[in-house]
Each structure stands twice: as structure tokens, then as C-alpha cells.
C-alpha atoms as a PDB file:
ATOM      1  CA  UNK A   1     -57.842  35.451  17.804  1.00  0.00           C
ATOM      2  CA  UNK A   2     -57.367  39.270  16.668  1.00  0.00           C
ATOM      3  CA  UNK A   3     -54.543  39.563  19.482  1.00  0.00           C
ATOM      4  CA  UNK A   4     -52.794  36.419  18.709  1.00  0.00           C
ATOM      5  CA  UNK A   5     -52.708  37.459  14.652  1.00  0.00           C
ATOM      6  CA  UNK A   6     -51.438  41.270  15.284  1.00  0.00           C
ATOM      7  CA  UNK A   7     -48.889  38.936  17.672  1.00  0.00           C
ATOM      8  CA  UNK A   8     -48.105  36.663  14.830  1.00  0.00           C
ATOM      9  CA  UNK A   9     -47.817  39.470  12.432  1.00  0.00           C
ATOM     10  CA  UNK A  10     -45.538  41.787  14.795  1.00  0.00           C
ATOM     11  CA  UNK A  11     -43.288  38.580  15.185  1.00  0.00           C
ATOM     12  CA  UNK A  12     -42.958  38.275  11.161  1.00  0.00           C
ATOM     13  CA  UNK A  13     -42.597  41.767  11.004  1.00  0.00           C
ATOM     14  CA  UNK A  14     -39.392  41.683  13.559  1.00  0.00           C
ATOM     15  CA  UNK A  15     -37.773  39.073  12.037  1.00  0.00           C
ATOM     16  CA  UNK A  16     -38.275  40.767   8.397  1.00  0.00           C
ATOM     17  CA  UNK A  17     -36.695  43.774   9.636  1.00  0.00           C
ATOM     18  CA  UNK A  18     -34.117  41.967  10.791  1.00  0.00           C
ATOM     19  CA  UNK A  19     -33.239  40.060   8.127  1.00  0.00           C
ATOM     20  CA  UNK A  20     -33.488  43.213   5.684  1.00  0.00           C
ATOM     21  CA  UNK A  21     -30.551  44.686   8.425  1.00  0.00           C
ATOM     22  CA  UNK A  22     -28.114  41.802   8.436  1.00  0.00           C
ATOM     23  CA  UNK A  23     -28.954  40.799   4.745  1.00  0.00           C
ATOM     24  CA  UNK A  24     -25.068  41.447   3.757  1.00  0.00           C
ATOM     25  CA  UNK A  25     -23.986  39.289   7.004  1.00  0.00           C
ATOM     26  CA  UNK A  26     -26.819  36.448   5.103  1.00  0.00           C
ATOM     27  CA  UNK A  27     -25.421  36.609   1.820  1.00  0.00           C
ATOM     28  CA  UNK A  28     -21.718  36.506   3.191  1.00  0.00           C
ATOM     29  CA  UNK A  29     -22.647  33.208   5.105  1.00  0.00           C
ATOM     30  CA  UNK A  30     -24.235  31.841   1.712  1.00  0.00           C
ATOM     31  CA  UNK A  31     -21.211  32.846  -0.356  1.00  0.00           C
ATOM     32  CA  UNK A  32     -19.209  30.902   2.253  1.00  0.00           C
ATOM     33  CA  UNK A  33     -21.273  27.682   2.432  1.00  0.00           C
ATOM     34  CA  UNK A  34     -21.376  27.231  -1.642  1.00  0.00           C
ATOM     35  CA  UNK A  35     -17.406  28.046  -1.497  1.00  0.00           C
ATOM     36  CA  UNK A  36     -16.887  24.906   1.653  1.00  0.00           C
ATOM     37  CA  UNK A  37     -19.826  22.806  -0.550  1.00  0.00           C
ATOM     38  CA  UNK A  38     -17.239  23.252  -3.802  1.00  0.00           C
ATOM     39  CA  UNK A  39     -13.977  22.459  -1.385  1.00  0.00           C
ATOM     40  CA  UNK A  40     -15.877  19.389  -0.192  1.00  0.00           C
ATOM     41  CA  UNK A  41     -16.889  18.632  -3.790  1.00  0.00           C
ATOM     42  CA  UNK A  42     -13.364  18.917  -4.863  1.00  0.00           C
ATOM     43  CA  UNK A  43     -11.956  16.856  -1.860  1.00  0.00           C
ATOM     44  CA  UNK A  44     -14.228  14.123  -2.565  1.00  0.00           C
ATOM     45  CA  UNK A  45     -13.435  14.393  -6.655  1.00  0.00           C
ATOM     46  CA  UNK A  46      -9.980  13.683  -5.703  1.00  0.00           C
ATOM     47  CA  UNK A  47     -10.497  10.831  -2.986  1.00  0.00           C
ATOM     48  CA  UNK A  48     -12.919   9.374  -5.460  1.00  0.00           C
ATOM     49  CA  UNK A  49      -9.970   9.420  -8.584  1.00  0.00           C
ATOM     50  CA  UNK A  50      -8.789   6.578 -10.456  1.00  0.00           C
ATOM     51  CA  UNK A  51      -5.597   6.248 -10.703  1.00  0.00           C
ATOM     52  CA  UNK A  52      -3.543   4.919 -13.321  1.00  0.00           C
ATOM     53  CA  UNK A  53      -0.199   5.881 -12.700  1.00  0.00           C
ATOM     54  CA  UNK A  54       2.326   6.465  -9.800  1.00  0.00           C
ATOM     55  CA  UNK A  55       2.843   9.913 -10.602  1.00  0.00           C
ATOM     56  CA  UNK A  56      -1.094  10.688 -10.589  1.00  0.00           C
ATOM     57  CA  UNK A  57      -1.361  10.365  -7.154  1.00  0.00           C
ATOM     58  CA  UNK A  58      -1.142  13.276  -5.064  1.00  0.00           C
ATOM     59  CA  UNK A  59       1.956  13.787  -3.084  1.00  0.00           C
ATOM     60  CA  UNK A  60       0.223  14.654   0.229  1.00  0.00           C
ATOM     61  CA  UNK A  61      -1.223  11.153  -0.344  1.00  0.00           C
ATOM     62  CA  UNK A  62       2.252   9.548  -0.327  1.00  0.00           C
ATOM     63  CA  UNK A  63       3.306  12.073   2.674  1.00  0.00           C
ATOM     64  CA  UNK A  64       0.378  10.953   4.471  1.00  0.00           C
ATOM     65  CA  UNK A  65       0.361   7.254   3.901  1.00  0.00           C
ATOM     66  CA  UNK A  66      -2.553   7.131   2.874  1.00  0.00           C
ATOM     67  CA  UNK A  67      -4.184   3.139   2.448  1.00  0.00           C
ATOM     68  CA  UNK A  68      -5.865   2.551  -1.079  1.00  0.00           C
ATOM     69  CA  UNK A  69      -8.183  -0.410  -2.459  1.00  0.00           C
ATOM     70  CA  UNK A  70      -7.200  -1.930  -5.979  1.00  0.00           C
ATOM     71  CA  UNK A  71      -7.738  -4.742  -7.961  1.00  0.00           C
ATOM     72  CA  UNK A  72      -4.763  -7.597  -8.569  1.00  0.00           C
ATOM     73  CA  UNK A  73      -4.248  -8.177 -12.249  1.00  0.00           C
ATOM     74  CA  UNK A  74      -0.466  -9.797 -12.525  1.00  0.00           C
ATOM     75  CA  UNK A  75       2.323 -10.749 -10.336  1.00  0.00           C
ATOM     76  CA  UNK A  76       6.009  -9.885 -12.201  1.00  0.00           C
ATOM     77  CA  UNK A  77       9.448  -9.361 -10.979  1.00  0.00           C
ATOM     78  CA  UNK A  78       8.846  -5.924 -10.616  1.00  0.00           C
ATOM     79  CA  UNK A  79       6.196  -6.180  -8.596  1.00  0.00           C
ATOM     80  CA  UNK A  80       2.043  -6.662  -8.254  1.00  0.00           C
ATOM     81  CA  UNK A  81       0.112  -4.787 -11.290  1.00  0.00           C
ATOM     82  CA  UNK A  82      -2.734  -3.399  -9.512  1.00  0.00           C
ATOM     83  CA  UNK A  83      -5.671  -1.601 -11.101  1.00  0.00           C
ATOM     84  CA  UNK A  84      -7.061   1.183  -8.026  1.00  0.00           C
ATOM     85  CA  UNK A  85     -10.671   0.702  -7.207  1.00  0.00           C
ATOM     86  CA  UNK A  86     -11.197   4.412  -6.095  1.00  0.00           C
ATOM     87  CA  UNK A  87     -13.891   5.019  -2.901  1.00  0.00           C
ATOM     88  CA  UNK A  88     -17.517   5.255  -5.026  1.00  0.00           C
ATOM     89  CA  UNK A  89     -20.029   8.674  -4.064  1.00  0.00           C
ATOM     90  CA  UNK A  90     -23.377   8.225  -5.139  1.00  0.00           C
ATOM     91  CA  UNK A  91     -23.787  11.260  -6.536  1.00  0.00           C
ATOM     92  CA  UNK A  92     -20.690  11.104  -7.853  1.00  0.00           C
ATOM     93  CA  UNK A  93     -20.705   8.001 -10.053  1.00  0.00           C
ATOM     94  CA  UNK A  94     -21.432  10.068 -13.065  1.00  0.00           C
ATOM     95  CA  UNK A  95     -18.013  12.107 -12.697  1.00  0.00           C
ATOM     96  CA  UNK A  96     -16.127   9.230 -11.669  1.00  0.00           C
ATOM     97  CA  UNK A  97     -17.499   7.182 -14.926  1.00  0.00           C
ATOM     98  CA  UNK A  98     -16.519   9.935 -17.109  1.00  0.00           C
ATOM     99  CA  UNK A  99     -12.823  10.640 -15.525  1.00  0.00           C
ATOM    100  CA  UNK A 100     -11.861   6.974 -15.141  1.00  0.00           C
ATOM    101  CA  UNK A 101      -8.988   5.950 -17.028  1.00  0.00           C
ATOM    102  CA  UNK A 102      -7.183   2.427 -18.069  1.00  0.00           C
ATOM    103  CA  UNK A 103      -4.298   1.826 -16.239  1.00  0.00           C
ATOM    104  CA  UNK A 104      -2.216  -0.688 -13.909  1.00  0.00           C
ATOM    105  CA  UNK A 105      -0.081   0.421 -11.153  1.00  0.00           C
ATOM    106  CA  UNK A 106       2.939  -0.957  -9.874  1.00  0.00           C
ATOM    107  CA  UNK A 107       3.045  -2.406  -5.937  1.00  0.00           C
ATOM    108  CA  UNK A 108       6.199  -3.105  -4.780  1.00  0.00           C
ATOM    109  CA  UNK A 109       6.163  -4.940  -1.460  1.00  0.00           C
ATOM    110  CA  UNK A 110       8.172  -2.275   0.992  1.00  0.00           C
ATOM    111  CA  UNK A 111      10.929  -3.492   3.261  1.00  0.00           C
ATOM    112  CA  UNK A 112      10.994  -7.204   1.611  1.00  0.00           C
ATOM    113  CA  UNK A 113      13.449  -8.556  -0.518  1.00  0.00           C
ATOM    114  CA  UNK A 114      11.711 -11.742  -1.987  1.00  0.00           C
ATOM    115  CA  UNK A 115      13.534 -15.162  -2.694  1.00  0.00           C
ATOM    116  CA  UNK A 116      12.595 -17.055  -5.654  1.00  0.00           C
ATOM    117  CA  UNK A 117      10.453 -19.143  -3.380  1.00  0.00           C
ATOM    118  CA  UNK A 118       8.538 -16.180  -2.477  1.00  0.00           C
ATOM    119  CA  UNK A 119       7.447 -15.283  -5.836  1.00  0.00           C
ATOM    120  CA  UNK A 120       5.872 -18.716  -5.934  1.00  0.00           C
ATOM    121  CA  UNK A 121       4.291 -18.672  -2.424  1.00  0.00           C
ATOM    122  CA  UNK A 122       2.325 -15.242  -4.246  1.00  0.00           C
ATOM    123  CA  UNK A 123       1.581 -16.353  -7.046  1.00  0.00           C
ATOM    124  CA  UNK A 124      -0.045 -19.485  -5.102  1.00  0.00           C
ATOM    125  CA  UNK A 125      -1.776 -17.122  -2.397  1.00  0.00           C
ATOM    126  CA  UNK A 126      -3.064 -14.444  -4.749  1.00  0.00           C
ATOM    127  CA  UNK A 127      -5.245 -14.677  -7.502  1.00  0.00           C
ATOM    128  CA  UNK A 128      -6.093 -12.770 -10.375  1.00  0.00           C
ATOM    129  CA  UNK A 129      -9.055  -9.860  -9.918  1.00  0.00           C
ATOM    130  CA  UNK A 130      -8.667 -10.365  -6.024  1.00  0.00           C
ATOM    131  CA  UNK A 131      -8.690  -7.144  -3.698  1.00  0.00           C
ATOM    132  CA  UNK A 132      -6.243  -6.001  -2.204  1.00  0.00           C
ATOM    133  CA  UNK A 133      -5.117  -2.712  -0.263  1.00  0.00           C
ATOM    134  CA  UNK A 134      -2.220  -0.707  -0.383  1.00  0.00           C
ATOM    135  CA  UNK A 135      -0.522   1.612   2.231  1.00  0.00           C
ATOM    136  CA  UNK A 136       1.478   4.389   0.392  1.00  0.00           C
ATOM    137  CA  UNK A 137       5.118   4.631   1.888  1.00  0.00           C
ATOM    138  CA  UNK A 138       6.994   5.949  -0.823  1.00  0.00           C
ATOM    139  CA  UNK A 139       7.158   6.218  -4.543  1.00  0.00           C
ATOM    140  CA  UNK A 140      10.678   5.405  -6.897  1.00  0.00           C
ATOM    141  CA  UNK A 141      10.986   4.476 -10.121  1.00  0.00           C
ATOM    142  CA  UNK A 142       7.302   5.359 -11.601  1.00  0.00           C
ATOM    143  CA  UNK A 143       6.623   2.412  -8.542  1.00  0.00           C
ATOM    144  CA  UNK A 144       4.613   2.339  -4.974  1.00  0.00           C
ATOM    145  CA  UNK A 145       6.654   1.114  -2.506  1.00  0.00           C
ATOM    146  CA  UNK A 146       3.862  -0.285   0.328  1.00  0.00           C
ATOM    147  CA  UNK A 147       2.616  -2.634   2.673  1.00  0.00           C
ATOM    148  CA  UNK A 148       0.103  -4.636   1.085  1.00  0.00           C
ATOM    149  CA  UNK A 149      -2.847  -5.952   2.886  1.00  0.00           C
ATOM    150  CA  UNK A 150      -5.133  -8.913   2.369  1.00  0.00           C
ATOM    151  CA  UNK A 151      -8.677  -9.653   4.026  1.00  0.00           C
ATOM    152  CA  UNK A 152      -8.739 -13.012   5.948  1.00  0.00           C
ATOM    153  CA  UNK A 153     -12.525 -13.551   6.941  1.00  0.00           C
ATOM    154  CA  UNK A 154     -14.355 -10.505   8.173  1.00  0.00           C
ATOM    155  CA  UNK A 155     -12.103  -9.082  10.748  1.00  0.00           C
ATOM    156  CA  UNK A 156      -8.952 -10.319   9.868  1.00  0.00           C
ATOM    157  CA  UNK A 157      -6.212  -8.756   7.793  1.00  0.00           C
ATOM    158  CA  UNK A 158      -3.060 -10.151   6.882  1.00  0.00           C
ATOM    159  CA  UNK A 159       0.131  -7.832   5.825  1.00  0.00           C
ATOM    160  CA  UNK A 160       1.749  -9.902   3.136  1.00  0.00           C
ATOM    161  CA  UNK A 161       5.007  -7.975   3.364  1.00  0.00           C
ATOM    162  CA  UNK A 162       4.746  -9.579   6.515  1.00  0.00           C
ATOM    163  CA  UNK A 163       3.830 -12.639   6.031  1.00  0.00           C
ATOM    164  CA  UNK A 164       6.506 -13.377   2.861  1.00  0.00           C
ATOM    165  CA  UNK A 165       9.251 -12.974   5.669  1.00  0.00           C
ATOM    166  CA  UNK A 166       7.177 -15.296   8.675  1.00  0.00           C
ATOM    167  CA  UNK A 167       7.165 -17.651   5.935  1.00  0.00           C
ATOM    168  CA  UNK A 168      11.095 -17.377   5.741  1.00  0.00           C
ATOM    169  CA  UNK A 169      10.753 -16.658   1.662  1.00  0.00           C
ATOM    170  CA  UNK A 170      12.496 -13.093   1.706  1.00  0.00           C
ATOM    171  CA  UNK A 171      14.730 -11.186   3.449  1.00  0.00           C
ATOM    172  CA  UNK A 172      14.316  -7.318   5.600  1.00  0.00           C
ATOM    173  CA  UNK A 173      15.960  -4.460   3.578  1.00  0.00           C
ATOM    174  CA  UNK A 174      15.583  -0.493   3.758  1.00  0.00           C
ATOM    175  CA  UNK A 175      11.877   0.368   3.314  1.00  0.00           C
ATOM    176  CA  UNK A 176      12.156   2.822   0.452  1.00  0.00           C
ATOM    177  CA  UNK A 177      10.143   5.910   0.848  1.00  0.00           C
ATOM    178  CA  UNK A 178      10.638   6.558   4.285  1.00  0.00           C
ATOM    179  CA  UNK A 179      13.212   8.676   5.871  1.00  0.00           C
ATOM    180  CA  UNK A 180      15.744   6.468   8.339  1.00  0.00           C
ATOM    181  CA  UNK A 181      15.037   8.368  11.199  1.00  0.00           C
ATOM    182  CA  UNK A 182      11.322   8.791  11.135  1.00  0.00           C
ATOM    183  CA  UNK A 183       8.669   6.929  14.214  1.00  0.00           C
ATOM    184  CA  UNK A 184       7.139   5.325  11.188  1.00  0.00           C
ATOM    185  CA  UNK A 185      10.381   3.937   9.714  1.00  0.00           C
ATOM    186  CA  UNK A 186      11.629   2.307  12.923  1.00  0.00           C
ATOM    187  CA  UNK A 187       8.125   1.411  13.591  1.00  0.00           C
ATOM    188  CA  UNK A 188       7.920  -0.856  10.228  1.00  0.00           C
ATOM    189  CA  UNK A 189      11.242  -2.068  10.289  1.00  0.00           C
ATOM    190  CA  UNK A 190      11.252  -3.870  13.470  1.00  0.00           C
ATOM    191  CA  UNK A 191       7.617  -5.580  12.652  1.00  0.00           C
ATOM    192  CA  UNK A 192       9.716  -6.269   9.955  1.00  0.00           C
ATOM    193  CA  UNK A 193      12.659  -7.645  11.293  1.00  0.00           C
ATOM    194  CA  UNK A 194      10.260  -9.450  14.122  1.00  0.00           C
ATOM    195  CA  UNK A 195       8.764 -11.678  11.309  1.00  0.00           C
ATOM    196  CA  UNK A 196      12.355 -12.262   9.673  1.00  0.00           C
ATOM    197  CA  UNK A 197      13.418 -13.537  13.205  1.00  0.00           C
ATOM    198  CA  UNK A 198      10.667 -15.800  13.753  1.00  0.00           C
ATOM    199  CA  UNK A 199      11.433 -17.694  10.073  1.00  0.00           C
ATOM    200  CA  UNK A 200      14.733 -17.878  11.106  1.00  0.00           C
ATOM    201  CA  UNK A 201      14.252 -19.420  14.553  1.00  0.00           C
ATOM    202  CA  UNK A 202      12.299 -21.888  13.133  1.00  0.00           C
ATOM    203  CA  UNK A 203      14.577 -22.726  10.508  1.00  0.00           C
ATOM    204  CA  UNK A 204      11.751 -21.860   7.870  1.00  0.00           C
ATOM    205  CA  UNK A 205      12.277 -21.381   3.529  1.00  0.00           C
ATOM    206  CA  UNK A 206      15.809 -19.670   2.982  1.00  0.00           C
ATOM    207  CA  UNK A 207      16.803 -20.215   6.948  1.00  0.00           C
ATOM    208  CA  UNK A 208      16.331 -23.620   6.762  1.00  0.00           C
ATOM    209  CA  UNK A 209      19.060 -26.140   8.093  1.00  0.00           C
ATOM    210  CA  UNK A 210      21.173 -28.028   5.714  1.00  0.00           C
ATOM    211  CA  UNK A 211      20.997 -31.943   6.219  1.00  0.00           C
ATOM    212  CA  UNK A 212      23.894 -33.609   7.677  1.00  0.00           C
ATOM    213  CA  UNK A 213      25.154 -35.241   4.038  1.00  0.00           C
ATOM    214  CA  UNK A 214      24.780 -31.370   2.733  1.00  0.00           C
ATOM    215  CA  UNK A 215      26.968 -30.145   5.374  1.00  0.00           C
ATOM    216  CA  UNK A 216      29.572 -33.290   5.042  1.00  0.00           C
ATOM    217  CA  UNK A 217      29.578 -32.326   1.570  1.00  0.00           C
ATOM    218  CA  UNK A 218      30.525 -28.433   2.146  1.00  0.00           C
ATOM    219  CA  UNK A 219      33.188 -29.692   4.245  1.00  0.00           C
ATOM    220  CA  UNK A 220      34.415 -31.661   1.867  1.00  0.00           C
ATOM    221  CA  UNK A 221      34.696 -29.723  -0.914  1.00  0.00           C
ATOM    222  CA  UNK A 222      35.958 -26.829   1.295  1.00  0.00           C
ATOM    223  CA  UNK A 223      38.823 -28.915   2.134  1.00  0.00           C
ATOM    224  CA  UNK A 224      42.549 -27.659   1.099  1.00  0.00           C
ATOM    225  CA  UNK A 225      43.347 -31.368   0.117  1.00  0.00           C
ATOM    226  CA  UNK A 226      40.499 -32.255  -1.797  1.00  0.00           C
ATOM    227  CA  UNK A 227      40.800 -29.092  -3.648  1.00  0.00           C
ATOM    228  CA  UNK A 228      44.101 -29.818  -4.678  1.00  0.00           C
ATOM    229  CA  UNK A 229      43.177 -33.262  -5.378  1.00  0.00           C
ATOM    230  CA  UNK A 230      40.753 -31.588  -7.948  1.00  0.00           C
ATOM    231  CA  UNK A 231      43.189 -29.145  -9.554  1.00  0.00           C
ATOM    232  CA  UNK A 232      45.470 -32.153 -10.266  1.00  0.00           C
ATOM    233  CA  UNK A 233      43.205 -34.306 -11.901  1.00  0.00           C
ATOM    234  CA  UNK A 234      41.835 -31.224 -14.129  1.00  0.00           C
ATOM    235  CA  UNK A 235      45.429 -30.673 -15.014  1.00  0.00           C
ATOM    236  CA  UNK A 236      45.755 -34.450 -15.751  1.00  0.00           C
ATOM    237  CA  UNK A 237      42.611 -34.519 -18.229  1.00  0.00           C
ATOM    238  CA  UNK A 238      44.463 -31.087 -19.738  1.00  0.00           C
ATOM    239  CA  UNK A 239      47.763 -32.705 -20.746  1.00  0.00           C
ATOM    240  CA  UNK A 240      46.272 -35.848 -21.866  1.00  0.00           C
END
């Protein structure tokens, strides 16, 4: 017992020393974990940010696409009105409680240009309060320009930018945001342009074929004889 205690005691007594030698090399690594815990603290502050305006969020966010949660409040002309549900930290409900704001942000749907149907066909598939989420492409106009995505079920996700133009109720135009001659540009346009061409093969919303009285009737009023039929009788009903 005496020889395994002077053991144990020379073992403390190594490790003390050596300690007491590298204590600078100790303290360095300490100064260095509390300075990564307060970049990790501040990384997670800012993930974990509500925000209330375009211009709040971080650039590098925008750069980097990044996708974002939010609550639907209104659909307008201008676009969805989206309150952001930021990601929630345990132990960091307390900050995020004190820092949130009120605010709406404004979703524009990127790459879509919507018919008047199409404004209908959202207001009909989106309700009020429901969640959404929101890839940053670009930002104009104190507006997001994104794709905006919609839970089907557990597993499924549908891209309503998308899904407006499978639908035939809008038409492809420049994504805003997004540099012409960027992978992700070309990338988005021709998923884009893929769901515009399927409306229009199948002669869906605005691509849908005229009857055959509609088309007897352009003809008809397209005709030089029956316009000049027309500009004689106005002139008639004129004079008289």
C-alpha cells in the first residue's frame, strides 16, 4: 500500500510540475476557447435574429442563399408579407425574446411573372399564419427576391415559383438577384423554363387554346373588309 501511495503521489507530483511549466501554453488555450465560445455565441445570435426588414439581413446571407422559415401574413401585388420565424436556441430564448422586433417582410416570387389568375390560385393555396420558407436570391427595392417553398406531407416540398408556372398562371422572366452568367442562375432558369413548357404543352391557364368561335371571331374582326365596314358605319352614326 506504502509503494502504491509514494507511486500515486510521484504521479501527482509529475503532472503538477508539469502543469506549473506549460501554465502560459494552459492559459493561452483557455483564452482561445472563451474567444471561439463568444464567436460561436455570436454566430448563433445572428442565425437566431428576427428579422424585420430586407436590409437587416446580412449580406453574406443573400450571397450565400441562404433558406429562411417565416410566417405568411398577406398576399398583395407586391408580393407575400412574411413575418421570419428565426431558428430557436434553448439557451438562447431569453436574448432572442428581448431582441425580437415587429415587422413583415416582403417575398417576391423570383423568376415568375404572375397572371391575374395566379394571384388567385395563391391566395386559394395559401393561408394566413401558414409556414413557409424562403431561399434568398437577391434583394431590390427594400424586397427578397426568392424561391418560396411549401411542405406537402412529411417529405414533400413543393416550390411555388414553380408550381405558379406548371399551373400555366405566370410567365419565366430574369430572376433578379442573380448574376446572368452564374451555375446557379442557369440552374434556376431552366427548372424554370421546364415548368413554363410543360403549361404550355398542355395548353394550361394563359397557354390555353382559344375555341373555334374565338378564333372565327379574331379572324373576323382582323379582316381588312370588315374593318372598313366598321369605319363606315362609325362615320355614318357621326354625320347623322
Amino acid at each position: 500500500m506504502a509503494e502504491r501511495r509514494s507511486g500515486a503521489e510521484h504521479g501527482l507530483s509529475r503532472l503538477s510540475e508539469w502543469a506549473d511549466a506549460h501554465l502560459g501554453l494552459l492559459r493561452g488555450l483557455s483564452a482561445g476557447m472563451a474567444v471561439a465560445g463568444v464567436l460561436v455565441l455570436a454566430r448563433s445570435l445572428r442565425v437566431t435574429t428576427k428579422f424585420t426588414r430586407a436590409l437587416d439581413i446580412p449580406k453574406e446571407f443573400v450571397e450565400k442563399n441562404v433558406k429562411l422559415r417565416g410566417k405568411l401574413h398577406h398576399i398583395t401585388e407586391e408580393g407575400l408579407e412574411v413575418e421570419h420565424i428565426p431558428i430557436s436556441v434553448p439557451f438562447l430564448t431569453s436574448f432572442q425574446r428581448k431582441w425580437q422586433s415587429k415587422g413583415l417582410l416582403r417575398v417576391r416570387l423570383a423568376g415568375v411573372e404572375l397572371a391575374p389568375s395566379g394571384m388567385a390560385w395563391l391566395q386559394r393555396e395559401l393561408k394566413p399564419n401558414q409556414m413557409i420558407w424562403f431561399q434568398l436570391l437577391g434583394r431590390e427595392d427594400m424586397a427578397l427576391e426568392c424561391l418560396v417553398l411549401v411542405n406537402k406531407g412529411r417529405f414533400l416540398s413543393v416550390c411555388i415559383n414553380e408550381e405558379i408556372l406548371r399551373q400555366g398562371l405566370g410567365r419565366t422572366v430574369h430572376i433578379e438577384g442573380l448574376h446572368h452568367e452564374s451555375h446557379l442562375y442557369w440552374k434556376l432558369h431552366k427548372r424554370l423554363l421546364r415548368a413554363e413548357f410543360k403549361a404550355l404543352k398542355k395548353r394550361k391557364g394563359i397557354w390555353k387554346a382559344e375555341s373555334y368561335s374565338e378564333r372565327i371571331q379574331d379572324r373576323i374582326s382582323s379582316n381588312k373588309f370588315v374593318q372598313t365596314l366598321k369605319r363606315f358605319a362609325s362615320w355614318l352614326r357621326s354625320s347623322v
